[in-house]
Protein backbone atom coordinates (compact mmCIF):
# COMPACT_ATOMS: atom_id res chain seq x y z
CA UNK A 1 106.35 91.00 136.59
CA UNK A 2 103.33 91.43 135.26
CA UNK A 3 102.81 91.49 131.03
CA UNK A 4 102.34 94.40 129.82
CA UNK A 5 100.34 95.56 126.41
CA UNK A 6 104.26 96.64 125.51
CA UNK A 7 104.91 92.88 126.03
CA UNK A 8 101.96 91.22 124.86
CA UNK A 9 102.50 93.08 121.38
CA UNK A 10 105.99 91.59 121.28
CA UNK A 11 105.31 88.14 122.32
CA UNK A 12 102.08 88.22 119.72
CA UNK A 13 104.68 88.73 116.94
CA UNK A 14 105.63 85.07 117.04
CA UNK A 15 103.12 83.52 119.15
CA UNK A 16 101.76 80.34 117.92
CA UNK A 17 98.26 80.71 120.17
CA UNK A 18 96.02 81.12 117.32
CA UNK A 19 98.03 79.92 114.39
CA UNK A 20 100.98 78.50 113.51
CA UNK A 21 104.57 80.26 112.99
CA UNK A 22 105.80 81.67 109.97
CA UNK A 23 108.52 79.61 110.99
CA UNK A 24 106.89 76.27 111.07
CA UNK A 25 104.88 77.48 108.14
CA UNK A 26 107.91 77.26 105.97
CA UNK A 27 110.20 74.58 107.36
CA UNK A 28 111.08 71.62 105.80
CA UNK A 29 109.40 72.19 102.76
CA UNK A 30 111.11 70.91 99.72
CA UNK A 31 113.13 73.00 97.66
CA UNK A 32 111.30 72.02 93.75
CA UNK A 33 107.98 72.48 95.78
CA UNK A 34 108.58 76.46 96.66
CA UNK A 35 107.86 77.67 93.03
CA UNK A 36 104.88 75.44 92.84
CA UNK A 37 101.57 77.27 92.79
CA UNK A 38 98.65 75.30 93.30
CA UNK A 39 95.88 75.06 90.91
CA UNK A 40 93.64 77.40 91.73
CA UNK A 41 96.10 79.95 93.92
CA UNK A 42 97.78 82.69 92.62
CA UNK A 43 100.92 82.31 95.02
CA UNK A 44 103.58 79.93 95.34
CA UNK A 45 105.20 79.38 98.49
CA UNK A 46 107.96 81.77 97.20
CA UNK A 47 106.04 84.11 96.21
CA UNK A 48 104.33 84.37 99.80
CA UNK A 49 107.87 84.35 101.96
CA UNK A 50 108.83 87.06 99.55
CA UNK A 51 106.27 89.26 99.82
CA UNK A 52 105.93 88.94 103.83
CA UNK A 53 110.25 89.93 103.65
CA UNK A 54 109.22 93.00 101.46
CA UNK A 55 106.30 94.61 103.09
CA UNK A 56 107.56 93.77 106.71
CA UNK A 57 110.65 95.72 105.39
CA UNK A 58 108.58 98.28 103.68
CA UNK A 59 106.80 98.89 107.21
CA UNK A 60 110.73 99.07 109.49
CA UNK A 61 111.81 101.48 106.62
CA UNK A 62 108.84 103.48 107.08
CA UNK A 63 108.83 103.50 111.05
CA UNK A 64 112.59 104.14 111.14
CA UNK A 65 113.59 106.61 107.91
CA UNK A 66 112.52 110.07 107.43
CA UNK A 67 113.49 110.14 104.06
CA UNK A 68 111.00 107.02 103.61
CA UNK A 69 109.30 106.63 100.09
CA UNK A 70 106.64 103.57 99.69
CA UNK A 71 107.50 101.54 96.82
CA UNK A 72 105.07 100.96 93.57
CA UNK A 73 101.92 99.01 94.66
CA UNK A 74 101.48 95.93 94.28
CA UNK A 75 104.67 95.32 91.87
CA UNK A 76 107.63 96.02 94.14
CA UNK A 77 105.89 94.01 96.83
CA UNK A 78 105.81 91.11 95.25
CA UNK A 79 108.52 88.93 93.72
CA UNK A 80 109.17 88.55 89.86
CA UNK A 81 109.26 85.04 89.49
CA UNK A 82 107.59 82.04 91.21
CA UNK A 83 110.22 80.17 92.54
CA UNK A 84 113.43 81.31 94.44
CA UNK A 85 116.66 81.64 92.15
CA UNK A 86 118.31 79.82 94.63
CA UNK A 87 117.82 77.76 97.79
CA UNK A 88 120.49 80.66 99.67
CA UNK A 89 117.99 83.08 98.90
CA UNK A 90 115.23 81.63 99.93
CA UNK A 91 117.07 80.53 102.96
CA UNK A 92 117.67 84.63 103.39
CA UNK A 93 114.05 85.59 102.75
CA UNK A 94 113.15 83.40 105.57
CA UNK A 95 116.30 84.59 108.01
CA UNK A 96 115.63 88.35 106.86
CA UNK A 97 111.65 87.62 108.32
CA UNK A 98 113.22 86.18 111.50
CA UNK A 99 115.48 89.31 111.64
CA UNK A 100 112.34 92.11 110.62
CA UNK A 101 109.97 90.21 113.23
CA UNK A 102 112.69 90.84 115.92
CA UNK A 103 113.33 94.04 114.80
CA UNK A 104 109.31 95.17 115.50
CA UNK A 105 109.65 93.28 119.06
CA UNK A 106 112.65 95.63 119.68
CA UNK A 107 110.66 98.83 118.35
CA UNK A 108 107.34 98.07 120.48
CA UNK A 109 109.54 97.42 123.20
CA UNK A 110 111.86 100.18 122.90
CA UNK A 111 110.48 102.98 121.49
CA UNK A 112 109.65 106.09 124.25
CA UNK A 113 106.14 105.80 123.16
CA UNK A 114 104.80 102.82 119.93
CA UNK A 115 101.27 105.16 120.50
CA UNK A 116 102.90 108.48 119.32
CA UNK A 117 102.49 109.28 115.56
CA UNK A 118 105.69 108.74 112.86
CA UNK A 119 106.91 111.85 112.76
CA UNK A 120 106.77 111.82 109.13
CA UNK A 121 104.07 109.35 108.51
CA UNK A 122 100.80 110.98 108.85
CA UNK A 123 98.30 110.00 111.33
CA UNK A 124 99.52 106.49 111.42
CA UNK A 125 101.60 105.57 114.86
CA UNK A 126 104.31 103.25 115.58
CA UNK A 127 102.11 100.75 117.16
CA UNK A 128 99.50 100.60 113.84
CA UNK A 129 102.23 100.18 111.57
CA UNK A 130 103.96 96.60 114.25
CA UNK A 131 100.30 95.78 114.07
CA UNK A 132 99.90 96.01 110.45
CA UNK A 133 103.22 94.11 110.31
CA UNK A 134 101.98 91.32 112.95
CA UNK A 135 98.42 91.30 110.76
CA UNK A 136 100.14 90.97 107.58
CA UNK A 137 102.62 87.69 108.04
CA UNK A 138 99.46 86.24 110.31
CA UNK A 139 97.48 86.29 107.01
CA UNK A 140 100.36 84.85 104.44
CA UNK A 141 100.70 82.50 106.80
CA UNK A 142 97.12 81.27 106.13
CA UNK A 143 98.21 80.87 102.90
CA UNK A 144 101.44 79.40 103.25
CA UNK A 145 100.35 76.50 104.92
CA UNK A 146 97.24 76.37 102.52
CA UNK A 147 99.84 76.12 99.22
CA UNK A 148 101.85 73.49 101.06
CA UNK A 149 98.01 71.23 102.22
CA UNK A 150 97.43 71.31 98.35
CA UNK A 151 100.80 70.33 97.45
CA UNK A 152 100.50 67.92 99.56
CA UNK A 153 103.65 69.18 101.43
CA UNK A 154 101.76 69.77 105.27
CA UNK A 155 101.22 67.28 108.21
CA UNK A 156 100.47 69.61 110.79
């Protein structure tokens, strides 16, 4: 069968053709390196895998809730402190990105129509919002991998 743009969206959501994963971007890096930010950058690895989990969550509530309210910008989408409070949670920020990316294949596979508008959104559609989503983590990943060159934490 032939792809479809239904498809291609999905697949694009953790497709490694132009970049790499958000997956590879954070594996193996070492757990007193995650709070690190590099001279220079405002972000520590942390702070990036955070903020990815809480906007890509942000953008499911507000594709899936009708009683959806966006959170204060740019404080609730970011974390509080630089480093994780623990290596379980930043073992679940990861997992919870893993779980949100699937969720958005799902949607842009499964909705009746991704083009029709949020019923309670606006003039922003299904598909903008998955798009803003894929946009978004493609972007922190940048910078993921960019904290972990000048930590000297990357050999890919």
């Amino acid at each position: 069968m032939p792809d479809t743009w239904r498809t291609i969206v999905a697949a694009a959501l953790d497709a490694s053709e132009a970049h790499v994963t958000f997956d590879l971007a954070v594996a193996d890096l070492a757990p007193d390196l995650r709070g690190v930010r590099p001279e220079g950058l405002p972000h520590s690895a942390w702070d990036l895998v955070e903020h990815v989990r809480i906007a890509q969550g942000d953008l499911i509530a507000y594709m899936e809730d009708p009683a959806y309210v966006a959170s204060a910008w740019p404080e609730a989408y970011w974390p509080s402190t630089s480093a994780p409070p623990s290596e379980a949670a930043w073992d679940e920020a990861v997992a919870a990105v893993g779980r949100g990316r699937a969720r958005l294949q799902e949607l842009v596979l499964d909705l009746p129509d991704p083009t029709a508008t949020i019923p309670w959104g606006g003039e922003h559609t299904y598909l903008r919002s998955i798009l803003v989503a894929l946009d978004h983590e493609a972007y922190h990943v940048g910078q993921l991998v960019l904290v972990r060159r000048l930590l000297g934490a990357w050999s890919g």
